[in-house]
Protein backbone atom coordinates (compact mmCIF):
# COMPACT_ATOMS: atom_id res chain seq x y z
CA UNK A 1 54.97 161.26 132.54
CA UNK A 2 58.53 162.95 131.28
CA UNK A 3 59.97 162.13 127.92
CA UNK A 4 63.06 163.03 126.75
CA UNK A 5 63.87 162.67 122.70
CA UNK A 6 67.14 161.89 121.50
CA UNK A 7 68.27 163.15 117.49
CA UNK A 8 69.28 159.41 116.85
CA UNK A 9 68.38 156.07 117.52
CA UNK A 10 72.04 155.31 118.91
CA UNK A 11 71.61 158.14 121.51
CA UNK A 12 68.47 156.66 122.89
CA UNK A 13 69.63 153.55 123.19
CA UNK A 14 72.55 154.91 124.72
CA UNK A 15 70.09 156.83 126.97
CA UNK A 16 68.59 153.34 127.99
CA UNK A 17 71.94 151.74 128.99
CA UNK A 18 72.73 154.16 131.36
CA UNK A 19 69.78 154.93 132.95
CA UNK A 20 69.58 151.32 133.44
CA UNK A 21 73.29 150.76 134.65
CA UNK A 22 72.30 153.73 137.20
CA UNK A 23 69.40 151.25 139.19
CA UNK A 24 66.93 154.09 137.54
CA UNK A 25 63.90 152.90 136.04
CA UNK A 26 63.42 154.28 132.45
CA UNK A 27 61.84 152.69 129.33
CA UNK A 28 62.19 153.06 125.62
CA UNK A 29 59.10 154.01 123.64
CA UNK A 30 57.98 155.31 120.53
CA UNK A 31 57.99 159.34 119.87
CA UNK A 32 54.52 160.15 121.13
CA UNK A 33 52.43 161.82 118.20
CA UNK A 34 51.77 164.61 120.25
CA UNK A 35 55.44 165.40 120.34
CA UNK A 36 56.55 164.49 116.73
CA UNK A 37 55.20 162.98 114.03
CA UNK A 38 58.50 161.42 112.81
CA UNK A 39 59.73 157.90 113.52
CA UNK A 40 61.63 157.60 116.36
CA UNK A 41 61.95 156.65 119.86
CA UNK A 42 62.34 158.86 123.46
CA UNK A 43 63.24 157.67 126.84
CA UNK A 44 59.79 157.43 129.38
CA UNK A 45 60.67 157.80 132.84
CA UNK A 46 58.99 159.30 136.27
CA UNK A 47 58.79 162.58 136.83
CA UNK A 48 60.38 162.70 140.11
CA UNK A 49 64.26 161.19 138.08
CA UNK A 50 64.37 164.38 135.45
CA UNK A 51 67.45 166.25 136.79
CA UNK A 52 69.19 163.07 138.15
CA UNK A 53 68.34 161.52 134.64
CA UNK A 54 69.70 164.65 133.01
CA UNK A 55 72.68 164.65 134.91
CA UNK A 56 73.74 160.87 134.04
CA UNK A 57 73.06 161.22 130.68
CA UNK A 58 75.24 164.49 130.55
CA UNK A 59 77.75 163.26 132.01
CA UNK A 60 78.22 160.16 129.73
CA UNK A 61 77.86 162.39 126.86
CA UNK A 62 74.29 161.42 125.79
CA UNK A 63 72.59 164.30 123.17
CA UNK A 64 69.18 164.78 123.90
CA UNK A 65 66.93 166.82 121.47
CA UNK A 66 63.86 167.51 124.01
CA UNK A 67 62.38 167.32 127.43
CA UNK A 68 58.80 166.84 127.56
CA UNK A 69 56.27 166.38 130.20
CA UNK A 70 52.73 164.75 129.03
CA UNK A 71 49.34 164.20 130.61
CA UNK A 72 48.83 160.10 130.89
CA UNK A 73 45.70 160.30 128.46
CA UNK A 74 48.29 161.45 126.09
CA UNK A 75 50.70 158.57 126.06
């Protein structure tokens, strides 16, 4: 599973809506543990969509703070 985590709120959600808008498959969730112990929320998606993902979100002028690839066990 890839993660990506955003330094706001308003960027993630921003993160959603064109990932979404793109037919892409992505999903909101809280920052895993593992990652961050602070509140707040990164963008799930499939391996396989990273640098398509990454490109969208660049182009719309999306800030992300981290990538982050995790075993499923550590969801």
């Amino acid at each position: 599973m890839t993660v990506i985590t955003f330094p706001s709120t308003y960027m993630a959600l921003s993160a959603e809506k064109v990932v979404k808008s793109a037919g892409l498959e992505g999903k909101l969730i809280p920052v895993p543990r593992k990652i961050s112990t602070s509140c707040g929320m990164a963008l799930r998606l499939a391996e396989h969509q990273l640098d398509q993902v990454l490109a969208l979100l660049d182009e719309a002028g999306v800030e992300i703070e981290g990538v982050y690839e995790l075993a499923d066990k550590e969801r």
